[in-house]
PDB file of N, CA and C in Angstrom:
ATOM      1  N   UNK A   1      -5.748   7.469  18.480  1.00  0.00           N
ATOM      2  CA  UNK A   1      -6.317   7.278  17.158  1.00  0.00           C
ATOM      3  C   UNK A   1      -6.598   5.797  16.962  1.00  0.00           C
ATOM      4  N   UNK A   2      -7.765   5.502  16.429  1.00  0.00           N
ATOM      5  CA  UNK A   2      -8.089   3.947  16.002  1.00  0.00           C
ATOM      6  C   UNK A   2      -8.687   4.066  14.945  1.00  0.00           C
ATOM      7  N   UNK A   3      -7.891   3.945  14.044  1.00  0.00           N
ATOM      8  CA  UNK A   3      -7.930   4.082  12.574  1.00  0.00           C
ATOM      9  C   UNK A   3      -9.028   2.393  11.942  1.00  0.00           C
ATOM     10  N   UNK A   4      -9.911   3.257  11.302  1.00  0.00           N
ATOM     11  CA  UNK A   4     -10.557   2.558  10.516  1.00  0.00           C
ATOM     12  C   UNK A   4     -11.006   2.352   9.026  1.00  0.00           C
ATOM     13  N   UNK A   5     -11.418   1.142   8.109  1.00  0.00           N
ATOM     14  CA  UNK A   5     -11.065   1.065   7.036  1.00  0.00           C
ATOM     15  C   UNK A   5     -11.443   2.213   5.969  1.00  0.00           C
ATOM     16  N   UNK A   6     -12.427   3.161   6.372  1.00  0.00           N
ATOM     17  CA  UNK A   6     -12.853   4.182   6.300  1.00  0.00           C
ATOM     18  C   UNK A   6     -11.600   5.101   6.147  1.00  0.00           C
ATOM     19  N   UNK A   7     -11.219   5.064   6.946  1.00  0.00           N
ATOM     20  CA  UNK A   7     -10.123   6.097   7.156  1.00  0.00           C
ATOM     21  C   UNK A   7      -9.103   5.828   6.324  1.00  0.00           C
ATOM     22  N   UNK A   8      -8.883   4.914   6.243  1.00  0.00           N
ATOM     23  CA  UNK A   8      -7.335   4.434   5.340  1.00  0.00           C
ATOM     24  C   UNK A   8      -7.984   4.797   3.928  1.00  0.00           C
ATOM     25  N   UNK A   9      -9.617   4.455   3.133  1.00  0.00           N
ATOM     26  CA  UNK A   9     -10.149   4.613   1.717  1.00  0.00           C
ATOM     27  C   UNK A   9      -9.325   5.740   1.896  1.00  0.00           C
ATOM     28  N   UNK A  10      -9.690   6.737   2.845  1.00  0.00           N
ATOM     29  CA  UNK A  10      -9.483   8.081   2.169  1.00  0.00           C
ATOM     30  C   UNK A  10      -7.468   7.999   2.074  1.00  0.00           C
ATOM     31  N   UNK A  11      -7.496   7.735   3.206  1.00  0.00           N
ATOM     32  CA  UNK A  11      -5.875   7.936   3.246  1.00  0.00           C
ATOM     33  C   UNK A  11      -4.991   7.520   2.007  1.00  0.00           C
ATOM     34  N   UNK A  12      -5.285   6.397   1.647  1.00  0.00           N
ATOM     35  CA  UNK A  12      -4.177   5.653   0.591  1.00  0.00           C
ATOM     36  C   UNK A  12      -4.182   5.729  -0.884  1.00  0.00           C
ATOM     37  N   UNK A  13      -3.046   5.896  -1.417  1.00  0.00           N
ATOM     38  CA  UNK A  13      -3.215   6.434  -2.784  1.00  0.00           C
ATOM     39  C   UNK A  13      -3.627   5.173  -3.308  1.00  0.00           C
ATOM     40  N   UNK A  14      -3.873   6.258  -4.739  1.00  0.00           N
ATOM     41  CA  UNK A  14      -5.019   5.217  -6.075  1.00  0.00           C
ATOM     42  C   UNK A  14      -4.463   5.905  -7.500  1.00  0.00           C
ATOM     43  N   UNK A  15      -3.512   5.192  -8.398  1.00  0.00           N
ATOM     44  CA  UNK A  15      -3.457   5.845  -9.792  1.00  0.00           C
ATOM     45  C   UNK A  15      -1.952   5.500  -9.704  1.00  0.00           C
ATOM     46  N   UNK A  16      -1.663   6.232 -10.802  1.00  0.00           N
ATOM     47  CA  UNK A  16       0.191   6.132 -11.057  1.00  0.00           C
ATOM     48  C   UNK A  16       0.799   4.612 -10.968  1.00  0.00           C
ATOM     49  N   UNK A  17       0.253   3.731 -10.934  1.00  0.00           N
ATOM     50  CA  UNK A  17       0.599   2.171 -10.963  1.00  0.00           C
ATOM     51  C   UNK A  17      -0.591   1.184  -9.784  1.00  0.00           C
ATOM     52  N   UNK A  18      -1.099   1.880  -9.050  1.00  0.00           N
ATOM     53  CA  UNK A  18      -1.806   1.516  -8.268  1.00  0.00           C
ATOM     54  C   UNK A  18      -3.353   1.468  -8.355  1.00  0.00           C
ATOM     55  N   UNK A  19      -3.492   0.642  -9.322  1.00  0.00           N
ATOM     56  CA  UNK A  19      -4.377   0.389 -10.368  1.00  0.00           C
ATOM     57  C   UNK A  19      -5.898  -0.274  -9.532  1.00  0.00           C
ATOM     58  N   UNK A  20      -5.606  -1.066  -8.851  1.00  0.00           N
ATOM     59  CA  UNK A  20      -7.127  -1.832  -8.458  1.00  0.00           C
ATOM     60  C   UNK A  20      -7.541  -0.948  -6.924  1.00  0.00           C
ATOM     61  N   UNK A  21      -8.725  -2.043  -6.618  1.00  0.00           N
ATOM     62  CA  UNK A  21      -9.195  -0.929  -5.492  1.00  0.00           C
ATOM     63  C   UNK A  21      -8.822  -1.606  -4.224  1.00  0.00           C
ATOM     64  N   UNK A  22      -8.636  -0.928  -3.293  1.00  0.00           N
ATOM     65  CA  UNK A  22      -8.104  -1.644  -1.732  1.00  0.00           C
ATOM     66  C   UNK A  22      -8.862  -2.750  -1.525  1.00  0.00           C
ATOM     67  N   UNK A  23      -8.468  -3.455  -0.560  1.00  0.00           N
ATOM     68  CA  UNK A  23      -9.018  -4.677   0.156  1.00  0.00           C
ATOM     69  C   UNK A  23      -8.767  -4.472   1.700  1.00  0.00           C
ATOM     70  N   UNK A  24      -9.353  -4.532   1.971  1.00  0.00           N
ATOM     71  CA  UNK A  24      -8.825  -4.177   3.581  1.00  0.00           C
ATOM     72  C   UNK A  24      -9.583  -5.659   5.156  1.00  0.00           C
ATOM     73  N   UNK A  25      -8.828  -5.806   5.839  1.00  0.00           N
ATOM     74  CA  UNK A  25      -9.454  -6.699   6.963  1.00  0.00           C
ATOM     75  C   UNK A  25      -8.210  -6.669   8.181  1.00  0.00           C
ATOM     76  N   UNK A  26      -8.886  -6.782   9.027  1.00  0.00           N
ATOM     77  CA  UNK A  26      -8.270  -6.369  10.557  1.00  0.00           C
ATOM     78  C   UNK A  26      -7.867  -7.885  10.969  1.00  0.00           C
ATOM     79  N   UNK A  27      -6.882  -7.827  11.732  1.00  0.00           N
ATOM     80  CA  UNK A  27      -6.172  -9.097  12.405  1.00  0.00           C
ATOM     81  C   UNK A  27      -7.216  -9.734  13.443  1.00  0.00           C
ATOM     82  N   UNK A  28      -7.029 -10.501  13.767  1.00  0.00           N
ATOM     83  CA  UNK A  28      -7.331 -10.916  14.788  1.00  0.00           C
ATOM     84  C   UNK A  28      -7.767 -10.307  16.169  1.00  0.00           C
ATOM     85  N   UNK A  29      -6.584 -10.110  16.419  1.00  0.00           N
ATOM     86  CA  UNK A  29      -6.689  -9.327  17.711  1.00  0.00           C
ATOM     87  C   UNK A  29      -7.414  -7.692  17.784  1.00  0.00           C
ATOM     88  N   UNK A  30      -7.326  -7.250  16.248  1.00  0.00           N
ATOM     89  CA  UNK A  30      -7.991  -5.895  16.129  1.00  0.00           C
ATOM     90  C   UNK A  30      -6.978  -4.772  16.279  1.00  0.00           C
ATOM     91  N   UNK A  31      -6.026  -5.370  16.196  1.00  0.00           N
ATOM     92  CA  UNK A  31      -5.183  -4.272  16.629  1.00  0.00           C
ATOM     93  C   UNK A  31      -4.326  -3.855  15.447  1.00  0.00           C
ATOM     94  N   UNK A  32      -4.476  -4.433  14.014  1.00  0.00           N
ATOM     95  CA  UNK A  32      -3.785  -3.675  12.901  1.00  0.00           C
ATOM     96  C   UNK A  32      -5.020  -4.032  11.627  1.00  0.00           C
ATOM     97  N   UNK A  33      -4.752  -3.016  10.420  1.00  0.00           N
ATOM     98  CA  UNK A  33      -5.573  -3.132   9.593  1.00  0.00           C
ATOM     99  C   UNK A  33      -4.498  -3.866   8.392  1.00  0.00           C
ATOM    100  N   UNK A  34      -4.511  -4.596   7.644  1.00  0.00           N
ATOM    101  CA  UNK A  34      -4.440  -4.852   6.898  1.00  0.00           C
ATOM    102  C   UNK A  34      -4.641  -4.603   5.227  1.00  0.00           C
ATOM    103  N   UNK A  35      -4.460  -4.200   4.431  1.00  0.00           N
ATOM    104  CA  UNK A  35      -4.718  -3.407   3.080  1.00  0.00           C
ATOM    105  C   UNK A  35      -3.990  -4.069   2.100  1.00  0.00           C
ATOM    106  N   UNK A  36      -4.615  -4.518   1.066  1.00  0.00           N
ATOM    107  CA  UNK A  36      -4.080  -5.240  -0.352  1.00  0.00           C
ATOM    108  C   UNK A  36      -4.440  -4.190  -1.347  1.00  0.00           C
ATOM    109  N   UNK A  37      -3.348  -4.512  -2.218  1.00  0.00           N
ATOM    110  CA  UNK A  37      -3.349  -4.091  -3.443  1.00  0.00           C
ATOM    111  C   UNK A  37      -2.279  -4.244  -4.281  1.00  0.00           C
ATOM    112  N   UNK A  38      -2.363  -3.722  -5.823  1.00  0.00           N
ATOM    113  CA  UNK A  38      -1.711  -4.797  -6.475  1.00  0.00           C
ATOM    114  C   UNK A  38      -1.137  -3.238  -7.163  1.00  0.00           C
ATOM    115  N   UNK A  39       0.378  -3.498  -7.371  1.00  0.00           N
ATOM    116  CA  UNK A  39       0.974  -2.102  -8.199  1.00  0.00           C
ATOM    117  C   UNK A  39       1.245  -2.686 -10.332  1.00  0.00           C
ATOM    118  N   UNK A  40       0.906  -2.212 -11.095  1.00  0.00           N
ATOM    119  CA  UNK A  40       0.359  -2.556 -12.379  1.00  0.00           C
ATOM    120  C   UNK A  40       1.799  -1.811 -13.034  1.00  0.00           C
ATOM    121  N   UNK A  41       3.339  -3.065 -12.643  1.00  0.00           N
ATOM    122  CA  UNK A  41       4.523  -2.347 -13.271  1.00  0.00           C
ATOM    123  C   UNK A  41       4.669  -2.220 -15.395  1.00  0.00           C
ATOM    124  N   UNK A  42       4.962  -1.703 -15.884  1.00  0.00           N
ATOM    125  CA  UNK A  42       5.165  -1.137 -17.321  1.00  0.00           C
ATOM    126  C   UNK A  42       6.546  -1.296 -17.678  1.00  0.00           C
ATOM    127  N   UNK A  43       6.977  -2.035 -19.012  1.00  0.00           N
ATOM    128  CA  UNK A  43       8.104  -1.982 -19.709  1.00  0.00           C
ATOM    129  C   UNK A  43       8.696  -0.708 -20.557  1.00  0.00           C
ATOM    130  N   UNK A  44       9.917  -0.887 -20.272  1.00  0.00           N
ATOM    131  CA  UNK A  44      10.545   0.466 -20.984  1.00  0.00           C
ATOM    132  C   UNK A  44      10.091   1.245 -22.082  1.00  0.00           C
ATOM    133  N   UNK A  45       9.214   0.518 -22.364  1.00  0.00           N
ATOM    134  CA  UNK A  45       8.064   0.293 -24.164  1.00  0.00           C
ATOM    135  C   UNK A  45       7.062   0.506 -23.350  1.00  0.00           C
ATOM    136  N   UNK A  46       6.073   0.476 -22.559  1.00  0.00           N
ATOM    137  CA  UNK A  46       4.937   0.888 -22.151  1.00  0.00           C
ATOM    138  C   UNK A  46       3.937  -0.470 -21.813  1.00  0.00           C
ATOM    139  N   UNK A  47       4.512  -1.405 -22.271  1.00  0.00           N
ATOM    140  CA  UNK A  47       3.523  -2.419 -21.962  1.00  0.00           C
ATOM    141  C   UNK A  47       3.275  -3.153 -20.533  1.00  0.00           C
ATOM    142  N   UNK A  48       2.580  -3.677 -20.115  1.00  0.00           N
ATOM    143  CA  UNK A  48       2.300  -4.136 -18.801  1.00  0.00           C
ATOM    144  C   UNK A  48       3.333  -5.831 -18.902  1.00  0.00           C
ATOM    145  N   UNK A  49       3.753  -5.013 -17.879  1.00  0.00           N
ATOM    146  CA  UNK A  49       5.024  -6.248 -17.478  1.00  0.00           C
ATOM    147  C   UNK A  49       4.557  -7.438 -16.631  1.00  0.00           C
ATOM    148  N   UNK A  50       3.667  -7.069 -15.392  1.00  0.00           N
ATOM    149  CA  UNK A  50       3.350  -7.645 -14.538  1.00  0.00           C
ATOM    150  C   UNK A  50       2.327  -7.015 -13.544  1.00  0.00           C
ATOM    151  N   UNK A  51       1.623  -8.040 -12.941  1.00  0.00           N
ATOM    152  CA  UNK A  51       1.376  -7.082 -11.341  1.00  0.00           C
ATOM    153  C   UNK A  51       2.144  -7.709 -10.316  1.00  0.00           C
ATOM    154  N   UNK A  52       2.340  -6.491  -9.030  1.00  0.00           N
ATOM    155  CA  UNK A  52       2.947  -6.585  -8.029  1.00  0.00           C
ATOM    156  C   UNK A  52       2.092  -6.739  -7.112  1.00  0.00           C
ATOM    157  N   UNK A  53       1.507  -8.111  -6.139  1.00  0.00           N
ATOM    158  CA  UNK A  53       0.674  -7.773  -5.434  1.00  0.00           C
ATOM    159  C   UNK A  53       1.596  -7.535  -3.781  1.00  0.00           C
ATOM    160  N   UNK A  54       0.804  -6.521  -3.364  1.00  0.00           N
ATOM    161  CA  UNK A  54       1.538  -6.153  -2.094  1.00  0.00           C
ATOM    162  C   UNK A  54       0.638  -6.221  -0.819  1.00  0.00           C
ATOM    163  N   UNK A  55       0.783  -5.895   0.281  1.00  0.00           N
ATOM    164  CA  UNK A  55       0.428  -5.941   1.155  1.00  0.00           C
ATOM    165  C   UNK A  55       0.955  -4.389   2.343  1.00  0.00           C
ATOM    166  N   UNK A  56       0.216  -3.471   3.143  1.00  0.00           N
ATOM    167  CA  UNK A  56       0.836  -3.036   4.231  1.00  0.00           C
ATOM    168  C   UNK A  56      -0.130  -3.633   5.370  1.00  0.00           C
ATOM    169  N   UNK A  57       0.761  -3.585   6.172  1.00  0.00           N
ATOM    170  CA  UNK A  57       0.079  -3.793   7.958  1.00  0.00           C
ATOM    171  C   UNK A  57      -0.009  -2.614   8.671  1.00  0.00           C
ATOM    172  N   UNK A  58      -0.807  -2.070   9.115  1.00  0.00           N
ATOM    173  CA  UNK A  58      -1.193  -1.200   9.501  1.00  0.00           C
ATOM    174  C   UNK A  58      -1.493  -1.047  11.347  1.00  0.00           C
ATOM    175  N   UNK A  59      -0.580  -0.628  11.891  1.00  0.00           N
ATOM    176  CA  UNK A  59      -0.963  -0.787  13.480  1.00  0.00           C
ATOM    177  C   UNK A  59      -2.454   0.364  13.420  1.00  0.00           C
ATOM    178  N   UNK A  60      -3.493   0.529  13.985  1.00  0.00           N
ATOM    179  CA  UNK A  60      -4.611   1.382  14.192  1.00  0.00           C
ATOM    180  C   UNK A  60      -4.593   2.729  14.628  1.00  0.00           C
ATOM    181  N   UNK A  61      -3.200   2.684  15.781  1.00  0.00           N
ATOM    182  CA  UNK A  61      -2.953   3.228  16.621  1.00  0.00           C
ATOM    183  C   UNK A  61      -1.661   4.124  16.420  1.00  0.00           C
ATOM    184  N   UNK A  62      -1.261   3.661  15.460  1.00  0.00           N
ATOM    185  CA  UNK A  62       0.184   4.306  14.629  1.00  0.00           C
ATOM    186  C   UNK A  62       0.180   4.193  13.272  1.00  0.00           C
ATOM    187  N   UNK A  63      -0.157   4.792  11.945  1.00  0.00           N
ATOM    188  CA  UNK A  63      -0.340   4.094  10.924  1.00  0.00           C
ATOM    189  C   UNK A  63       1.097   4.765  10.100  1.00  0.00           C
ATOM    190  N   UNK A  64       1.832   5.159  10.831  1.00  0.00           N
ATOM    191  CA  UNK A  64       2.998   6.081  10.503  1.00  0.00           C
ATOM    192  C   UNK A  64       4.126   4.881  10.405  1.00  0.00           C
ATOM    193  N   UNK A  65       3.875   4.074  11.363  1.00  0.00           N
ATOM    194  CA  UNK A  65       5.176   2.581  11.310  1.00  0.00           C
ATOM    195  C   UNK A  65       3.923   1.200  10.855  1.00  0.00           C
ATOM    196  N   UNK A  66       3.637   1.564   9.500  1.00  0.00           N
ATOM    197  CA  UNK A  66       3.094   0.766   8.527  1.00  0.00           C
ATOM    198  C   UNK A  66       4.415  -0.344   8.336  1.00  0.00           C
ATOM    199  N   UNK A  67       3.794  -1.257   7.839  1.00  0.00           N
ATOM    200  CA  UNK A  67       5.186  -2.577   7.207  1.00  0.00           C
ATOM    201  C   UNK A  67       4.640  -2.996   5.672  1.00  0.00           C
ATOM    202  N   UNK A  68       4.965  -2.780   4.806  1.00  0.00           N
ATOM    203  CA  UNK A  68       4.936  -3.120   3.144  1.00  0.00           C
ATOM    204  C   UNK A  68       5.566  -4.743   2.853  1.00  0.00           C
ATOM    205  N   UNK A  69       5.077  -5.496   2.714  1.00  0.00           N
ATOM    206  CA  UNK A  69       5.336  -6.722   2.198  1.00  0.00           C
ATOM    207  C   UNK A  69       4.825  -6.894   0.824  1.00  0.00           C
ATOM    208  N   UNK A  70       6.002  -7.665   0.197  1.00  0.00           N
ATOM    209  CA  UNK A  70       5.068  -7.944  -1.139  1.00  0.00           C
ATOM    210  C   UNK A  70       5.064  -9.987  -1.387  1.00  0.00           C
ATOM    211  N   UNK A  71       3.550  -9.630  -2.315  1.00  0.00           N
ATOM    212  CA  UNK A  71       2.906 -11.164  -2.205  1.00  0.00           C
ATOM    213  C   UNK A  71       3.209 -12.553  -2.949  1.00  0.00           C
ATOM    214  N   UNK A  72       4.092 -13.067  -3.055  1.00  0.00           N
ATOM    215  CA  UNK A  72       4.349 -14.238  -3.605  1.00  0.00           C
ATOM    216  C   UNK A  72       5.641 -13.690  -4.472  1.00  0.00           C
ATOM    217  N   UNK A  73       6.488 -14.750  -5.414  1.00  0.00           N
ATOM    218  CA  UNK A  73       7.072 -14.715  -5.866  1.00  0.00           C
ATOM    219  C   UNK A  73       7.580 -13.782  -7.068  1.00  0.00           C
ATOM    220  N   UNK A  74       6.539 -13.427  -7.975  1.00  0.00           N
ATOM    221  CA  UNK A  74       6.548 -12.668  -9.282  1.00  0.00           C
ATOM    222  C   UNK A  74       6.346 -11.335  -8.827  1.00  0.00           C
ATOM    223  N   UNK A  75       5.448 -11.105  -7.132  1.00  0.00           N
ATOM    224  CA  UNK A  75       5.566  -9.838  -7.030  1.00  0.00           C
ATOM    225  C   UNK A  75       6.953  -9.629  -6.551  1.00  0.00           C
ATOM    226  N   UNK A  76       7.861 -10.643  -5.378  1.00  0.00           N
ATOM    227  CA  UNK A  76       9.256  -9.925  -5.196  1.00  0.00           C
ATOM    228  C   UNK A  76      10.090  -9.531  -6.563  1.00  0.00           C
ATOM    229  N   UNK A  77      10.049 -10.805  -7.329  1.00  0.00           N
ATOM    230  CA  UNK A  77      10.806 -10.245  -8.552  1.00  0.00           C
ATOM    231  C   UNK A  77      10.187  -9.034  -9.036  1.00  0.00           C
ATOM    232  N   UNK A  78       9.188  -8.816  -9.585  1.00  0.00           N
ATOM    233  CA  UNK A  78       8.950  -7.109  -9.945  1.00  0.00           C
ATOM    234  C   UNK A  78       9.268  -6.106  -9.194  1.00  0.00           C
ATOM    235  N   UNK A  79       9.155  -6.077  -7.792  1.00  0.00           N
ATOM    236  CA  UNK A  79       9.318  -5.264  -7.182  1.00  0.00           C
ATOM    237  C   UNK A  79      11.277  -5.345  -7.084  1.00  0.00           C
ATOM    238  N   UNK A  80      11.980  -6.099  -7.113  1.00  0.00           N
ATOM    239  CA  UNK A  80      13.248  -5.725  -7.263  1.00  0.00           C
ATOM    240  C   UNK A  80      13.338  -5.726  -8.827  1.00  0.00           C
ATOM    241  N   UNK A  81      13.154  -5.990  -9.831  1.00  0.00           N
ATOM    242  CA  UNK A  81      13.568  -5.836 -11.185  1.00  0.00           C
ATOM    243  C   UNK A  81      12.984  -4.027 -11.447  1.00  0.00           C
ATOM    244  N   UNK A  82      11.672  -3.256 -10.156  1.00  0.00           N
ATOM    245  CA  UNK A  82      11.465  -2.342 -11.156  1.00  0.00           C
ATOM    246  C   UNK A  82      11.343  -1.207  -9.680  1.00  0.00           C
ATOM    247  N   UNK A  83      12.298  -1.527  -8.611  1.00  0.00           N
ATOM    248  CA  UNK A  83      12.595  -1.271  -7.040  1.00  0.00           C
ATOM    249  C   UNK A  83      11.651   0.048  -6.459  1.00  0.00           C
ATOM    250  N   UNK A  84      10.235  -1.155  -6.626  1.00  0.00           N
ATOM    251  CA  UNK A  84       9.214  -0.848  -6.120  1.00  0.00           C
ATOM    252  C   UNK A  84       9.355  -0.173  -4.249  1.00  0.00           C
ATOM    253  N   UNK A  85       9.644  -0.807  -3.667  1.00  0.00           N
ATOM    254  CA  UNK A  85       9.493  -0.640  -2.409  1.00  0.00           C
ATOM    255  C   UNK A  85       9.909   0.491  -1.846  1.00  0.00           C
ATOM    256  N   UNK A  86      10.660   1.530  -2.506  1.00  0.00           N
ATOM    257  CA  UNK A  86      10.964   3.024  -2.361  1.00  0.00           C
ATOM    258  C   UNK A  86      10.017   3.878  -2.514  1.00  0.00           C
ATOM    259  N   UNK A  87       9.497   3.049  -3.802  1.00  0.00           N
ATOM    260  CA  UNK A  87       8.400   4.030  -4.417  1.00  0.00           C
ATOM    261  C   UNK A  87       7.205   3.927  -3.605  1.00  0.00           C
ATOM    262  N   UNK A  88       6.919   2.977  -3.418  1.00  0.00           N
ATOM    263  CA  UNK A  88       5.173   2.823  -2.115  1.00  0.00           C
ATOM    264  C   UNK A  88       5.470   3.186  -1.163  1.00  0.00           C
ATOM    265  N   UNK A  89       6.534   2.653  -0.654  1.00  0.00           N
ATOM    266  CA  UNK A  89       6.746   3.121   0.947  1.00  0.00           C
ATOM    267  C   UNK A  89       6.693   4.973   1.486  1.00  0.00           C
ATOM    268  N   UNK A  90       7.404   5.640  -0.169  1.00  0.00           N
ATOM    269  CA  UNK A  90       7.660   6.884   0.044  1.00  0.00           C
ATOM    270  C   UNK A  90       6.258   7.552   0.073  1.00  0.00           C
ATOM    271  N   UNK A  91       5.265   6.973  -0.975  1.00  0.00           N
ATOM    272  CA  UNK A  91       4.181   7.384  -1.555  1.00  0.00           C
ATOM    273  C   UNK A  91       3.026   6.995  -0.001  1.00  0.00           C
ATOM    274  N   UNK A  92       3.128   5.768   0.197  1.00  0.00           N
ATOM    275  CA  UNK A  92       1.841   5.771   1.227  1.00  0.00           C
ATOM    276  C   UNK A  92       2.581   6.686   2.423  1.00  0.00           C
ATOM    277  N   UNK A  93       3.630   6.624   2.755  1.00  0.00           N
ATOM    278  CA  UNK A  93       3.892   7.817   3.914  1.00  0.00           C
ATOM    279  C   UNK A  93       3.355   9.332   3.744  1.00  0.00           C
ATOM    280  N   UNK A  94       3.789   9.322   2.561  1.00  0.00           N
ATOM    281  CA  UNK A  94       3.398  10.393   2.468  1.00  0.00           C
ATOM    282  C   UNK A  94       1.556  10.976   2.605  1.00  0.00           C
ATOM    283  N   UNK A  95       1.147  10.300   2.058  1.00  0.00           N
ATOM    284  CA  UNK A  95      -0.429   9.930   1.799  1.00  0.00           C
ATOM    285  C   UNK A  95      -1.339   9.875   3.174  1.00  0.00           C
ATOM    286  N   UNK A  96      -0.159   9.580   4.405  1.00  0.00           N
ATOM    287  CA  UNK A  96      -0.461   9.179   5.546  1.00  0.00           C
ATOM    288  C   UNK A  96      -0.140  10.479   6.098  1.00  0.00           C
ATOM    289  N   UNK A  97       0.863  11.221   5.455  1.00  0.00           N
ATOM    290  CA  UNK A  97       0.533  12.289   6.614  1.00  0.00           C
ATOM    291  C   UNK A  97       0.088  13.567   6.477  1.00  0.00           C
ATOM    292  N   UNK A  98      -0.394  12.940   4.984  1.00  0.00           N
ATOM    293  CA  UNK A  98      -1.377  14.134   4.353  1.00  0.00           C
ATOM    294  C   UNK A  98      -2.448  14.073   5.334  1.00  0.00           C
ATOM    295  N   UNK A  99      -3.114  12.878   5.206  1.00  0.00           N
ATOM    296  CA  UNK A  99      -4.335  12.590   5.693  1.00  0.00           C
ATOM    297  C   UNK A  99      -4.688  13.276   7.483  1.00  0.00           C
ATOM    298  N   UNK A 100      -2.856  12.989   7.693  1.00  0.00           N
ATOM    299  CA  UNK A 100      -3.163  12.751   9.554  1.00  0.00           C
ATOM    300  C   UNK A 100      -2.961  14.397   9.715  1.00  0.00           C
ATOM    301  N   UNK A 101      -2.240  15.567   9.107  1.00  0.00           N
ATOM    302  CA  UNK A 101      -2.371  16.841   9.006  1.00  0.00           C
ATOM    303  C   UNK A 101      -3.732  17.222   8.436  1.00  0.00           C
ATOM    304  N   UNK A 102      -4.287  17.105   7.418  1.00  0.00           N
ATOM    305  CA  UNK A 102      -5.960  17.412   7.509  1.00  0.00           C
ATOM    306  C   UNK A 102      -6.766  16.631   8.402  1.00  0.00           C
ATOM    307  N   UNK A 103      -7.060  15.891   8.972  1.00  0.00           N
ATOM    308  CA  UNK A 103      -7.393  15.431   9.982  1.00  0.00           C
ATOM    309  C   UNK A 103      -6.929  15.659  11.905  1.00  0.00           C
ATOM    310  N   UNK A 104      -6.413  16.335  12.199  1.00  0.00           N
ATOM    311  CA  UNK A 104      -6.264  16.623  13.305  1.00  0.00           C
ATOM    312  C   UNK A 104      -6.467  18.044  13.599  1.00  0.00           C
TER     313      UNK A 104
END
């Protein structure tokens, strides 16, 4: 499999906090995709607290051992004040193997 940015539009979720639209660009070497986006966290009251901008790395060839980083400072703090990284990690896996079961 050599997954392309094509492939990931469809693959990766959009809604439920995951508010803007992908960004996507390949490394260097070509051998992982890269994908931005920003998670849009909410106060106990409903108001917009912050954004979380994040990052996964994407091998082409495996998109199942993805890596989730998040981007600068205000996104680690959101993401531990509102313990983001359960929630994406669970959500794009999943999303991933939706995609890779209708697709094969």
């Amino acid at each position: 499999m050599n997954l392309t940015a094509d492939d990931m539009i469809e693959m990766l979720p959009w809604g439920s906090g995951i508010n803007a639209e992908w960004y996507f660009e390949t490394t260097k070497d070509g051998k992982k995709l890269i994908c931005e986006n920003l998670f849009e966290t909410l106060t106990e009251y409903g108001y917009v607290d912050g954004d979380a901008h994040f990052r996964i790395v994407v091998p082409r060839d495996d998109p199942d051992s993805f890596r989730l980083e998040f981007i600068g400072r205000k996104s680690q703090y959101l993401n531990q004040k509102y313990m983001l990284r359960d929630y994406l990690e669970d959500t794009i896996a999943e999303d991933i193997r939706q995609w890779r079961y209708n697709n094969t």
